[in-house]
C-alpha atoms as a PDB file:
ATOM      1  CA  UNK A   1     -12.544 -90.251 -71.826  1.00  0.00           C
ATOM      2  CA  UNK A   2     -14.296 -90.128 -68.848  1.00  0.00           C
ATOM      3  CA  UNK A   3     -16.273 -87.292 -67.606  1.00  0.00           C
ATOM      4  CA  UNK A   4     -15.870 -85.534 -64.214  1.00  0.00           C
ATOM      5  CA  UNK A   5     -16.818 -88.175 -61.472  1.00  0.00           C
ATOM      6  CA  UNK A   6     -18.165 -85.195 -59.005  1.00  0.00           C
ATOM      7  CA  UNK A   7     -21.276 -84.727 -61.219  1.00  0.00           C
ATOM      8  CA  UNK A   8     -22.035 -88.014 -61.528  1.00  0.00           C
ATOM      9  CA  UNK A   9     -24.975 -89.653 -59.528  1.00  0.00           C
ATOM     10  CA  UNK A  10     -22.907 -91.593 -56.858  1.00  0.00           C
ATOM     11  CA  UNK A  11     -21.223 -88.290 -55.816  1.00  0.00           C
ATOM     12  CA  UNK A  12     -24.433 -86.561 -55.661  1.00  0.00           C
ATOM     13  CA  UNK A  13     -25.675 -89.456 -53.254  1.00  0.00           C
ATOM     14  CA  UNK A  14     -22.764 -89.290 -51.034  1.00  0.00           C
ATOM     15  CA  UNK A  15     -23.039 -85.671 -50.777  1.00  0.00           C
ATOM     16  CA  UNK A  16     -26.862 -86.084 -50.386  1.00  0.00           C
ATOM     17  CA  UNK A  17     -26.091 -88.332 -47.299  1.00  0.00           C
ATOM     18  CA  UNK A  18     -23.678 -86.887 -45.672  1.00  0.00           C
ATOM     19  CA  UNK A  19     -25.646 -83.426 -45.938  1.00  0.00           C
ATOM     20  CA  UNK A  20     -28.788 -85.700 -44.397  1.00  0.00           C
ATOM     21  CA  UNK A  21     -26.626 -86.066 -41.030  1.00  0.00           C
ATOM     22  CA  UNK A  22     -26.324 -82.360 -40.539  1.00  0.00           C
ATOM     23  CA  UNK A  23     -22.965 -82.324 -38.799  1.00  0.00           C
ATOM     24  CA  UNK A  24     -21.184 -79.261 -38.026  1.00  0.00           C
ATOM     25  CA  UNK A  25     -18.394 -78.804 -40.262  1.00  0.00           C
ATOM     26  CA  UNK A  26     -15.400 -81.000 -39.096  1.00  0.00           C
ATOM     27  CA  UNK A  27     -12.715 -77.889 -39.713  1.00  0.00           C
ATOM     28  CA  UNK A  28     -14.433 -75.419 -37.757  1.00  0.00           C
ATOM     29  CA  UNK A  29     -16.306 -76.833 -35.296  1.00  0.00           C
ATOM     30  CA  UNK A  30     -19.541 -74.408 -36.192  1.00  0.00           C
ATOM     31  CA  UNK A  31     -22.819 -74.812 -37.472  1.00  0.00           C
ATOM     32  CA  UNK A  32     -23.679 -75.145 -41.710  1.00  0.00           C
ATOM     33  CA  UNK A  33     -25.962 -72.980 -42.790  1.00  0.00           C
ATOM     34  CA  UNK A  34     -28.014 -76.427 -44.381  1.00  0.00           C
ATOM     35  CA  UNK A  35     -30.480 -73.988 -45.588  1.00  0.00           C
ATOM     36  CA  UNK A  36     -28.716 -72.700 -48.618  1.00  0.00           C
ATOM     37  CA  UNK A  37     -29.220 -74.926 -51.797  1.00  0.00           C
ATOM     38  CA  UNK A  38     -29.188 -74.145 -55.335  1.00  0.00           C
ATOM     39  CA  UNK A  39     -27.303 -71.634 -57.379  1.00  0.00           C
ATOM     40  CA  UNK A  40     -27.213 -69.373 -53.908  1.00  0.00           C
ATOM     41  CA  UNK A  41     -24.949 -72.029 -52.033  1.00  0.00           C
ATOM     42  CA  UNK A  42     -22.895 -72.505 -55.007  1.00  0.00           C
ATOM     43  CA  UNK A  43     -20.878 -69.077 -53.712  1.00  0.00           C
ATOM     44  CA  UNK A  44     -21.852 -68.899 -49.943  1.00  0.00           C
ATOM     45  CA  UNK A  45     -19.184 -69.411 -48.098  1.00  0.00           C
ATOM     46  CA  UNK A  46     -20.894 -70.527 -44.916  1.00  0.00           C
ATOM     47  CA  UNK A  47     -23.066 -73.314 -47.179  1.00  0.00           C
ATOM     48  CA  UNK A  48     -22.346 -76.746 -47.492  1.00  0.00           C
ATOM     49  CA  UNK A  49     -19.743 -78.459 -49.000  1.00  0.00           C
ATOM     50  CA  UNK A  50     -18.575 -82.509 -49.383  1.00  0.00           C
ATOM     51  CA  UNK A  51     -14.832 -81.954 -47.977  1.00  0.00           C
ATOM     52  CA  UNK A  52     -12.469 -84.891 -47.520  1.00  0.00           C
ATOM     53  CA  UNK A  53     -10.743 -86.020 -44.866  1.00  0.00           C
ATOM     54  CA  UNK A  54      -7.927 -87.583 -47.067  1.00  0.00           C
ATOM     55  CA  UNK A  55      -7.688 -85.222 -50.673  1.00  0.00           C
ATOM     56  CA  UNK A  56      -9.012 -86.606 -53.501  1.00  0.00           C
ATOM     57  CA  UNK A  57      -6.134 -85.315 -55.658  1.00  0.00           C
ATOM     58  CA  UNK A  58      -3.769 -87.463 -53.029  1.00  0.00           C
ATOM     59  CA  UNK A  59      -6.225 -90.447 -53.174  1.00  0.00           C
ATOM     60  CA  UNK A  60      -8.604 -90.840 -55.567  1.00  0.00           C
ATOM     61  CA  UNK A  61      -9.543 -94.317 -54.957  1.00  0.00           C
ATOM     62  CA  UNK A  62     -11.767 -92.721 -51.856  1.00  0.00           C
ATOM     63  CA  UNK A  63     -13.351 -90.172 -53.744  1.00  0.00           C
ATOM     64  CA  UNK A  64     -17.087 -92.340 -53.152  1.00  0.00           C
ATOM     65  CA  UNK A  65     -15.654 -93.316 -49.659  1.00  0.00           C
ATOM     66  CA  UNK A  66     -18.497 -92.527 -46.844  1.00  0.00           C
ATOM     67  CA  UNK A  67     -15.585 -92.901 -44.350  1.00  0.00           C
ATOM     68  CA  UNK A  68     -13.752 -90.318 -45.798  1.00  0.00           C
ATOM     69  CA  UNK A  69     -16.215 -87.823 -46.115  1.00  0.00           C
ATOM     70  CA  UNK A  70     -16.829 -84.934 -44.047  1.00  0.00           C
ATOM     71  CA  UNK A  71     -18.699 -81.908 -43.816  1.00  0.00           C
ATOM     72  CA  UNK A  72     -17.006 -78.335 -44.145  1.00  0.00           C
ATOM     73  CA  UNK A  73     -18.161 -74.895 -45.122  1.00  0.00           C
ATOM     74  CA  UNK A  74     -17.198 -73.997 -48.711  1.00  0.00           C
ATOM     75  CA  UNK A  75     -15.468 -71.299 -46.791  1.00  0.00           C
ATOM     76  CA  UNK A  76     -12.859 -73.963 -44.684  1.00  0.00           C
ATOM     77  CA  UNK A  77     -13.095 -76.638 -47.158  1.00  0.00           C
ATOM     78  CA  UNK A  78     -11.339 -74.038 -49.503  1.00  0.00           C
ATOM     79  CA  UNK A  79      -8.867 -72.638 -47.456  1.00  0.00           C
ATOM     80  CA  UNK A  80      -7.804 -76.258 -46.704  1.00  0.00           C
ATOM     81  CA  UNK A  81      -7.204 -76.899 -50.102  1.00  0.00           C
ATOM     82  CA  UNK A  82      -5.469 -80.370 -50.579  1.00  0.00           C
ATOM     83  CA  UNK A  83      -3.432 -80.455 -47.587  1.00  0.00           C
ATOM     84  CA  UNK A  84      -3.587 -83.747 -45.334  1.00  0.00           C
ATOM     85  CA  UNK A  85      -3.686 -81.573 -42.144  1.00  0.00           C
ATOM     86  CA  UNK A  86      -6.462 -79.223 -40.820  1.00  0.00           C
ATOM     87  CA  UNK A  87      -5.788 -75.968 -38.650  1.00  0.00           C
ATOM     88  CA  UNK A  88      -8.469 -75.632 -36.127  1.00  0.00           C
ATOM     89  CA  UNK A  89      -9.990 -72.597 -34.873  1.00  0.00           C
ATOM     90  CA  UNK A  90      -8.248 -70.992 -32.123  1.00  0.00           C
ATOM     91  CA  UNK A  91      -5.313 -72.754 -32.649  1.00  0.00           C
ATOM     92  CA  UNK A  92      -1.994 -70.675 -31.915  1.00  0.00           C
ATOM     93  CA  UNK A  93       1.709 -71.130 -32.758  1.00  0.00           C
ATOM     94  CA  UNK A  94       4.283 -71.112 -30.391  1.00  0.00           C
ATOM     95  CA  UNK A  95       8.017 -69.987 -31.919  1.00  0.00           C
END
C-alpha cells in the first residue's frame, strides 16, 4: 500500500516552487504571509498553503501538476474545500 503522496518529495518540490513565486493567493486576491514556516504555519490561517485549481479528490492524476497549482491561504484554501468553483471576495448575490 502506498503511503500518502502529499509527504512525499515531489509534493514538497511543487509546493517549494510554487511558494518560490510568491503570488498572492488566487481565492482572495491578498497578500500570503510567506513568512510563516514550520510548525507555526501549520495552523495560521493567513500562511501558505498548495491549493488546487481542479481538487485532487476530483482528479488525482494532477495532484504533481504545476498547472494546476495555485497559491491560497490555509484560511481560503479550506473554506473552498473540494468544490470546482471559487467565491471571490466581494462578490454578492442577487435573488
Amino acid at each position: 500500500m502506498a503511503g500518502n503522496p502529499r509527504n512525499g518529495r515531489p509534493y514538497r518540490r511543487l509546493c517549494d516552487q510554487q511558494r518560490a513565486m510568491q503570488y498572492p493567493c488566487w481565492i482572495c486576491g491578498t497578500d500570503i504571509d510567506y513568512s510563516l514556516t514550520g510548525p507555526e504555519a501549520s495552523k495560521h490561517p493567513l500562511a501558505f498553503t498548495l491549493d488546487h485549481l481542479l481538487p485532487v479528490s476530483k482528479r488525482p492524476d494532477l495532484l504533481l501538476d504545476p498547472a494546476n497549482a495555485r497559491s491560497a491561504h490555509r484560511r481560503c484554501n479550506s473554506r473552498r474545500g473540494n468544490r470546482m468553483t471559487v467565491k471571490t471576495a466581494g462578490a454578492s448575490r442577487r435573488w
